[in-house]
N, C-alpha and C. Protein backbone atom coordinates (compact mmCIF):
# COMPACT_ATOMS: atom_id res chain seq x y z
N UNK A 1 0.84 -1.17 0.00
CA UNK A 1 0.00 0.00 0.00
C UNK A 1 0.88 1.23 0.00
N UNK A 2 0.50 2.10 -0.76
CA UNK A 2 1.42 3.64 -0.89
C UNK A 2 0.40 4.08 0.14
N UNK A 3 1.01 5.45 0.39
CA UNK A 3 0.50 6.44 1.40
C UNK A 3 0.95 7.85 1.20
N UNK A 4 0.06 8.65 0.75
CA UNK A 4 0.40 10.03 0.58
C UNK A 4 -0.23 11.06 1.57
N UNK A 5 -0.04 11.69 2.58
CA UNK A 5 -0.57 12.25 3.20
C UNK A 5 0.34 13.60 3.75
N UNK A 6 -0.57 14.61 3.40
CA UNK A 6 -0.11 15.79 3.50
C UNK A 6 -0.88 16.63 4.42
N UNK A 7 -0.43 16.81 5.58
CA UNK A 7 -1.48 17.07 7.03
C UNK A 7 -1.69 18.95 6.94
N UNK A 8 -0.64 19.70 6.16
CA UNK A 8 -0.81 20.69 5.69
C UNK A 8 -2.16 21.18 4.85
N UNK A 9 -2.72 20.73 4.25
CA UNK A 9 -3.54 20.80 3.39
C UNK A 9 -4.65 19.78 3.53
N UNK A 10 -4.48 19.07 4.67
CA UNK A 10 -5.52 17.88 4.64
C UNK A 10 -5.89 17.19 3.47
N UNK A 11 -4.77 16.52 2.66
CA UNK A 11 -4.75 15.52 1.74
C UNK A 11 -4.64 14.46 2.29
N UNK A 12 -5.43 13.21 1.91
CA UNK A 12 -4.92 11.81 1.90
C UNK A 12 -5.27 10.88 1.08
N UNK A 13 -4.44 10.35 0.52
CA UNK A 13 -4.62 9.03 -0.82
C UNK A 13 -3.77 8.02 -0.23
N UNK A 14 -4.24 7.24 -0.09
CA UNK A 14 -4.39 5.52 -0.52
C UNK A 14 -4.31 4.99 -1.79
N UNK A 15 -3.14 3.89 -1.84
CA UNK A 15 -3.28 3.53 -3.57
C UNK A 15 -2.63 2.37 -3.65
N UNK A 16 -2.80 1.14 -4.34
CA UNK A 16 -1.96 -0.11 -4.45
C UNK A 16 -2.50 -0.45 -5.52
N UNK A 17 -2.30 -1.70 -5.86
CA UNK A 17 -2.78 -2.39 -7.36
C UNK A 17 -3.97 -2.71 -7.34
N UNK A 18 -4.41 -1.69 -8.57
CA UNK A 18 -5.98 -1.79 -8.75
C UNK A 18 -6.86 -1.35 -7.73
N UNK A 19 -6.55 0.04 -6.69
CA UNK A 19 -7.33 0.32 -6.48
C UNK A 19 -6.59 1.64 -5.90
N UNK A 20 -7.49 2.46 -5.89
CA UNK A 20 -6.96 4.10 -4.66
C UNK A 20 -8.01 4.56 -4.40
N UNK A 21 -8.02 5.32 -2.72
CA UNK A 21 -9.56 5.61 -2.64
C UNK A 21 -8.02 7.15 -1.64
N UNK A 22 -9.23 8.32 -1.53
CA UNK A 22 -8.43 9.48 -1.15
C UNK A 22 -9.79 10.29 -0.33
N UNK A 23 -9.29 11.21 0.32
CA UNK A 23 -10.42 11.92 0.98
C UNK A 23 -9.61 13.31 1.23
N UNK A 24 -9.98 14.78 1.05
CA UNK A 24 -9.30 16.34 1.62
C UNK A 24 -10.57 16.66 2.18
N UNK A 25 -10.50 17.08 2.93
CA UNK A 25 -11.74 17.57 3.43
C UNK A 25 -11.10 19.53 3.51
N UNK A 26 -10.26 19.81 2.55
CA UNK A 26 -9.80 21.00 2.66
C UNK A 26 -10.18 22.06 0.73
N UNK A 27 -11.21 21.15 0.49
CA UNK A 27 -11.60 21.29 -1.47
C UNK A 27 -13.47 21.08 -0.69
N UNK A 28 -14.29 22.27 -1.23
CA UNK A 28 -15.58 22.83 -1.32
C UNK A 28 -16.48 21.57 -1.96
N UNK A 29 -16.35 21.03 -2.98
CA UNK A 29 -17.59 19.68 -3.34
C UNK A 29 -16.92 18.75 -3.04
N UNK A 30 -16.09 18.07 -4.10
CA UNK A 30 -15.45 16.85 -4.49
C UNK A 30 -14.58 16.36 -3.76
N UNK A 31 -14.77 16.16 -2.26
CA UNK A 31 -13.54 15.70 -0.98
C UNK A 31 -13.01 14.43 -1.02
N UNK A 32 -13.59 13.29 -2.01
CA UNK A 32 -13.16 11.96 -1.95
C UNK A 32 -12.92 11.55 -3.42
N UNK A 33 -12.19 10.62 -3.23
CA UNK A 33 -11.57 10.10 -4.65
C UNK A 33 -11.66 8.38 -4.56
N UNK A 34 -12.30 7.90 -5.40
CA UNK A 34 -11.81 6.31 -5.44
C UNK A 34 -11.89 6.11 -6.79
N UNK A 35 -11.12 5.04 -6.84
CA UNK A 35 -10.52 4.56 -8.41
C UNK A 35 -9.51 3.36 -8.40
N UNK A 36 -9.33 2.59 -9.82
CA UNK A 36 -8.64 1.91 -10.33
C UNK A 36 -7.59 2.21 -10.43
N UNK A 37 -6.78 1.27 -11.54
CA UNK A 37 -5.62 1.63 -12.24
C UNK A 37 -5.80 2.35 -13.62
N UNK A 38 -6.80 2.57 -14.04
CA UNK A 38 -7.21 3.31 -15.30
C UNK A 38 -8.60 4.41 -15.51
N UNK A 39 -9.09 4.19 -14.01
CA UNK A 39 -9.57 4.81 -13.99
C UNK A 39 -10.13 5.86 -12.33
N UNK A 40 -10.86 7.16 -12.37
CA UNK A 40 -10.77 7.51 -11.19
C UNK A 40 -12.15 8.17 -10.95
N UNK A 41 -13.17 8.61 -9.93
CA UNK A 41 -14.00 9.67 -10.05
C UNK A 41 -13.93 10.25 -8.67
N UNK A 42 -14.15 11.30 -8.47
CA UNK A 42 -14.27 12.05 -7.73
C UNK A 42 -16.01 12.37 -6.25
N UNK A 43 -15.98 12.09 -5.32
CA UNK A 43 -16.83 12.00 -4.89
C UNK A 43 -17.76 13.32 -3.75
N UNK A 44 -18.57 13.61 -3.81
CA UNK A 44 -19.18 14.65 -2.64
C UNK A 44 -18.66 14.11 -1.33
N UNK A 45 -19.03 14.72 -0.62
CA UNK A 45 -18.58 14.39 0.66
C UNK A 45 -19.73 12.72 1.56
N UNK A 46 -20.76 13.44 0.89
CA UNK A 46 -21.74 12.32 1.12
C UNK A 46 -21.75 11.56 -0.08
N UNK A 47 -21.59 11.49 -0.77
CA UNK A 47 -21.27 10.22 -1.41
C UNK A 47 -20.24 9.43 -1.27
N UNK A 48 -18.90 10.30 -0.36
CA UNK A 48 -17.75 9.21 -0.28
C UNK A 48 -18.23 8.35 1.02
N UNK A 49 -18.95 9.17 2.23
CA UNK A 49 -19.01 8.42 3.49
C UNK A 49 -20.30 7.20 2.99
N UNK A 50 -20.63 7.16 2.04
CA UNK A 50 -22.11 6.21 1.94
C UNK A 50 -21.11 5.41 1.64
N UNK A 51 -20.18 5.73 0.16
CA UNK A 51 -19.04 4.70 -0.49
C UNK A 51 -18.48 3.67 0.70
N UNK A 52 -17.83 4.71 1.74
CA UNK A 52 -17.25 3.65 2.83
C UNK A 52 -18.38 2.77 3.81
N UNK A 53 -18.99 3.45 4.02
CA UNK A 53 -20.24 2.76 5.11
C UNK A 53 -20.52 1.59 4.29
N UNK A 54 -20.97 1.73 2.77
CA UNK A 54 -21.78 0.60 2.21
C UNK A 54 -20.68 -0.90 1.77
N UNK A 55 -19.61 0.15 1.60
CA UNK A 55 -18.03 -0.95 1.55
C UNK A 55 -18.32 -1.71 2.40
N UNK A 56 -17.73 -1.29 3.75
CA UNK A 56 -17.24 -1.60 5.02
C UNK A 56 -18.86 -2.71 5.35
N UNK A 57 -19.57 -2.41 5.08
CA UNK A 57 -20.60 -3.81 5.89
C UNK A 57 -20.54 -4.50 4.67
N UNK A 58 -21.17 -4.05 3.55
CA UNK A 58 -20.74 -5.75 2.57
C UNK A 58 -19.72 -6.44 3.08
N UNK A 59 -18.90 -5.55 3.18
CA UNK A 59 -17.66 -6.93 3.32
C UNK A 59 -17.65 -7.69 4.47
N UNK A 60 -17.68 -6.65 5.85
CA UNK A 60 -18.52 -7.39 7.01
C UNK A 60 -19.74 -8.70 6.74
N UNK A 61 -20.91 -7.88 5.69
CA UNK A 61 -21.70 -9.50 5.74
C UNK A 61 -20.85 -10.43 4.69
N UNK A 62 -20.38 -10.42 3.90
CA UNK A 62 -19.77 -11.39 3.58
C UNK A 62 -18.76 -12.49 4.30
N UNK A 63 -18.37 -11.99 5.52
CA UNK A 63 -17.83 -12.92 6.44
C UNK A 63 -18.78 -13.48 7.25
N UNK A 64 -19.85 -12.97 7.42
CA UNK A 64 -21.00 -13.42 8.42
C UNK A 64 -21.69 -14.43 7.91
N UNK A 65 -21.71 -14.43 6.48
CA UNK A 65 -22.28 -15.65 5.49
C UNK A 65 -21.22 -16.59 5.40
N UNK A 66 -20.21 -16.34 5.33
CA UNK A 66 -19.64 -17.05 5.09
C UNK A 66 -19.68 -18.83 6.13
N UNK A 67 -20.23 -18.68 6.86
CA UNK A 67 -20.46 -19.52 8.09
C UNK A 67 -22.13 -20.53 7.37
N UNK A 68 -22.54 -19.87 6.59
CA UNK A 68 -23.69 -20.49 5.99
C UNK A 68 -23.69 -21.15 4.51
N UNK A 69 -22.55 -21.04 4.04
CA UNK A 69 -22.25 -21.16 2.71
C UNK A 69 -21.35 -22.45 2.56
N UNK A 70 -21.73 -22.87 1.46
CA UNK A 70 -20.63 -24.34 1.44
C UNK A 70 -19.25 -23.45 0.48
N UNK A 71 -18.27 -24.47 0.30
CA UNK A 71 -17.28 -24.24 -0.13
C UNK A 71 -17.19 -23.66 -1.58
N UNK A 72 -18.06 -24.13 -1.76
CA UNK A 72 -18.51 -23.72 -3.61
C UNK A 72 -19.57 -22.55 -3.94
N UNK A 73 -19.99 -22.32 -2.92
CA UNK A 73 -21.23 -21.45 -2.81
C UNK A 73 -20.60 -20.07 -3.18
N UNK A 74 -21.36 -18.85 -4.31
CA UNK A 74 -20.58 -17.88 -4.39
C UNK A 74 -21.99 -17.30 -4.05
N UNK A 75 -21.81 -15.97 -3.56
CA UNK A 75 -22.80 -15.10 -3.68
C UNK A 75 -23.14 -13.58 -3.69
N UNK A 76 -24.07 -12.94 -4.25
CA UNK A 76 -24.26 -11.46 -4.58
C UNK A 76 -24.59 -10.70 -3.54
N UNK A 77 -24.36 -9.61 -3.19
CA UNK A 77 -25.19 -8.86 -1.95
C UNK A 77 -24.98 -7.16 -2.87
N UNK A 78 -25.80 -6.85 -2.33
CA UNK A 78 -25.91 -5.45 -2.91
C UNK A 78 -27.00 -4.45 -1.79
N UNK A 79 -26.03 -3.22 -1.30
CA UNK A 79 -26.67 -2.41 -0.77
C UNK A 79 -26.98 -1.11 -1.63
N UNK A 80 -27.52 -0.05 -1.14
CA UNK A 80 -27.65 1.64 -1.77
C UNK A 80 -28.26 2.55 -0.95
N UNK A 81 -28.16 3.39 -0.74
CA UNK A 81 -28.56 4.80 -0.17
C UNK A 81 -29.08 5.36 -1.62
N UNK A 82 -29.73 6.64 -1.40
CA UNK A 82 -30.54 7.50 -2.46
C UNK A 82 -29.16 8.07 -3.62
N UNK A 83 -27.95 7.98 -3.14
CA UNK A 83 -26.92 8.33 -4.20
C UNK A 83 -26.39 7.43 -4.84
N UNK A 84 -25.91 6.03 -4.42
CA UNK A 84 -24.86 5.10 -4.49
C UNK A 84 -25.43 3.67 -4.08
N UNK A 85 -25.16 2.79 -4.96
CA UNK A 85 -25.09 1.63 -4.84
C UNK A 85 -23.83 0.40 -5.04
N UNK A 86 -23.82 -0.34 -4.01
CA UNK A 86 -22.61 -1.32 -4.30
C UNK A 86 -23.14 -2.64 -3.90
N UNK A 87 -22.44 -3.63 -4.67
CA UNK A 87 -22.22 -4.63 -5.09
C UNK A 87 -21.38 -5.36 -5.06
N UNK A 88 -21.43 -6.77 -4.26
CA UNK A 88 -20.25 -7.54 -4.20
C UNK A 88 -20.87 -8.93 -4.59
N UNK A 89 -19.74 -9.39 -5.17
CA UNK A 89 -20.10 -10.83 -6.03
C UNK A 89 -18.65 -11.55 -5.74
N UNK A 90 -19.07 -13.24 -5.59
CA UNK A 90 -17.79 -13.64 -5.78
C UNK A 90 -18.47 -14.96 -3.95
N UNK A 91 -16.99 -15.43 -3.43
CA UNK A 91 -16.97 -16.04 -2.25
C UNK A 91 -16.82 -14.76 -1.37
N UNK A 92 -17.01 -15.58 0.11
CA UNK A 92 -16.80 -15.06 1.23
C UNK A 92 -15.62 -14.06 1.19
N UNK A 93 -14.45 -15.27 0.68
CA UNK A 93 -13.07 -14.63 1.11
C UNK A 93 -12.64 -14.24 0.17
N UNK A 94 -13.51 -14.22 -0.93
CA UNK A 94 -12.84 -14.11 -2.39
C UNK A 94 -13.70 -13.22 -3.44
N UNK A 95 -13.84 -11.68 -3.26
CA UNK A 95 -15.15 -11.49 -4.22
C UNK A 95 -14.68 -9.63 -5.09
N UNK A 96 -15.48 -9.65 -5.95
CA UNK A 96 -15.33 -7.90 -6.22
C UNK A 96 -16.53 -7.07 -5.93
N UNK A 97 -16.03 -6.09 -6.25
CA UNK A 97 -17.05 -4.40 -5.94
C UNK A 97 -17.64 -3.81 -7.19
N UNK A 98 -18.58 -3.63 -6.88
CA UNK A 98 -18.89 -3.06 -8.28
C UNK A 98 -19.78 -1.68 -7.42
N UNK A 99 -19.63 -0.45 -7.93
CA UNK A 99 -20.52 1.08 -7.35
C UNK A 99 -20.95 1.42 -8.97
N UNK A 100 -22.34 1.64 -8.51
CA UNK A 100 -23.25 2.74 -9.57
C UNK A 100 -23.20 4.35 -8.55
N UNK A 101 -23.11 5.57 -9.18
CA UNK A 101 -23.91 6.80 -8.04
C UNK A 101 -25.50 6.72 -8.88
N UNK A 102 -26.20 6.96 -8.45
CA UNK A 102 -27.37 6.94 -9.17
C UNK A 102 -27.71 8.25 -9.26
N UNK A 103 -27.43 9.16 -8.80
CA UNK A 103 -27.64 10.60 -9.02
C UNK A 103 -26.69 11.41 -9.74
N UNK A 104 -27.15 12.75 -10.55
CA UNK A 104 -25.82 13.62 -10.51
C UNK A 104 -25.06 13.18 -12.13
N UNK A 105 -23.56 12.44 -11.48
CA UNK A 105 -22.94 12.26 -12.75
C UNK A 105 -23.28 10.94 -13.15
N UNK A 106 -24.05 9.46 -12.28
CA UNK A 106 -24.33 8.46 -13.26
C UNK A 106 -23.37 7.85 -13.63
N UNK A 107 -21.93 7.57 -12.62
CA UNK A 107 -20.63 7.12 -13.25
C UNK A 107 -20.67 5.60 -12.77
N UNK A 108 -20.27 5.08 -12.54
CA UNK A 108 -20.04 3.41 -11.77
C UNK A 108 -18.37 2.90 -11.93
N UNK A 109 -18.08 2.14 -11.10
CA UNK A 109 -16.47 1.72 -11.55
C UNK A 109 -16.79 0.34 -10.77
N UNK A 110 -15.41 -0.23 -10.48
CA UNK A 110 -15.32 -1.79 -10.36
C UNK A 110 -13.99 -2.07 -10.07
N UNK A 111 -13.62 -3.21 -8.74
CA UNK A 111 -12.63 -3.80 -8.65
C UNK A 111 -12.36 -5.22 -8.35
N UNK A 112 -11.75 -5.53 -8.88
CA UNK A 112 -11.16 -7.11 -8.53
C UNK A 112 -11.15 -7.73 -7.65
N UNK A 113 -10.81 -8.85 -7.48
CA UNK A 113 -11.03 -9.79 -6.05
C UNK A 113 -9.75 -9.73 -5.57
N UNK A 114 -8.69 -9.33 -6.15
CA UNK A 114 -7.25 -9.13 -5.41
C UNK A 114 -7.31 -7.67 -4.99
N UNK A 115 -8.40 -6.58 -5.16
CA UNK A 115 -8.03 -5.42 -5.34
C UNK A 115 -8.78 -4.86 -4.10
N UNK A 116 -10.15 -5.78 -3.68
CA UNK A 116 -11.02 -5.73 -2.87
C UNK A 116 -10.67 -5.35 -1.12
N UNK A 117 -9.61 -6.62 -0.86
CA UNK A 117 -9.49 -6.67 0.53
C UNK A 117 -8.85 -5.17 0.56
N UNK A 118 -7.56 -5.25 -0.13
CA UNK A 118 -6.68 -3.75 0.44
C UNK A 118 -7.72 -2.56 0.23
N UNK A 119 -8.74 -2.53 -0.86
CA UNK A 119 -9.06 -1.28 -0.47
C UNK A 119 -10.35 -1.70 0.75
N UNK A 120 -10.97 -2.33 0.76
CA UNK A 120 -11.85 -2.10 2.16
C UNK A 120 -10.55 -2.02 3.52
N UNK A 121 -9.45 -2.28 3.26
CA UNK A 121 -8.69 -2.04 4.61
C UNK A 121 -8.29 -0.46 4.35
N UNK A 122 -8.47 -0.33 3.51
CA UNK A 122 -7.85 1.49 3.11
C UNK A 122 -8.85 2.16 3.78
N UNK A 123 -10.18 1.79 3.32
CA UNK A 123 -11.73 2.78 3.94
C UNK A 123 -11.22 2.66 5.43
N UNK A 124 -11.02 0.98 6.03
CA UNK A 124 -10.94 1.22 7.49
C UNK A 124 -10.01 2.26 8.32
N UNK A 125 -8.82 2.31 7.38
CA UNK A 125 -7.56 3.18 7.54
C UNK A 125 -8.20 4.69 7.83
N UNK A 126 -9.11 4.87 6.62
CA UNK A 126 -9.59 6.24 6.40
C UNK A 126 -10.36 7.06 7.45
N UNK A 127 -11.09 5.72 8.00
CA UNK A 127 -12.24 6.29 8.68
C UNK A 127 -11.61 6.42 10.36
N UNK A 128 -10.48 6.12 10.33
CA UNK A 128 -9.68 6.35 11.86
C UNK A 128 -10.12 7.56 12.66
């Protein structure tokens, strides 16, 4: 995991393979950032904290299922608030993200099942 943080200006980015998520709370709309390796969007302030909240328990219930699921069993869960929706597919220990915003700009992005864990540990990082 890289780490850029600039306490001057209240910058912080997070970034490793296939994924970066960032938050300034020191910039008027667009305070959060998450993205790929090719790609990036920019988030409101309430749209980044829904981003992490709705992260952070999928992935939570996906361990909680995981206790109900056979070895082969894969499965979908999908939460949303009135801005943002996410999506996780795949196993327990093994799955990706997929975000629509449903308002506004209408963008969506997506990450991998290797790309998944580090960034839900990045949100946890974030939300310290």
């Amino acid at each position: 995991m890289l780490n850029f943080t600039d306490q001057n200006s209240a910058k912080n980015l997070l970034c490793g393979d296939g994924w970066r998520i960032g938050f300034r709370s020191d910039v008027e709309i667009y305070k959060g950032l998450v993205g790929a390796d090719s790609w990036a969007i920019e988030l409101t302030e309430g749209e980044f904290k829904d981003f992490c909240k709705l992260a952070s328990q999928l992935a939570e219930t996906m361990q909680i299922v995981a206790t109900e699921l056979s070895d082969e069993e894969k499965i979908c869960c999908t939460l949303e608030t009135e801005d943002i929706c996410l999506e996780v597919n795949g196993y327990p220990h093994c799955f990706n993200l997929h975000f629509q915003l449903l308002r506004g700009r209408r963008s969506e992005g997506y990450w991998d099942e290797e790309a998944v864990p580090f960034l839900v540990g990045a949100i946890a990082h974030l939300l310290d």
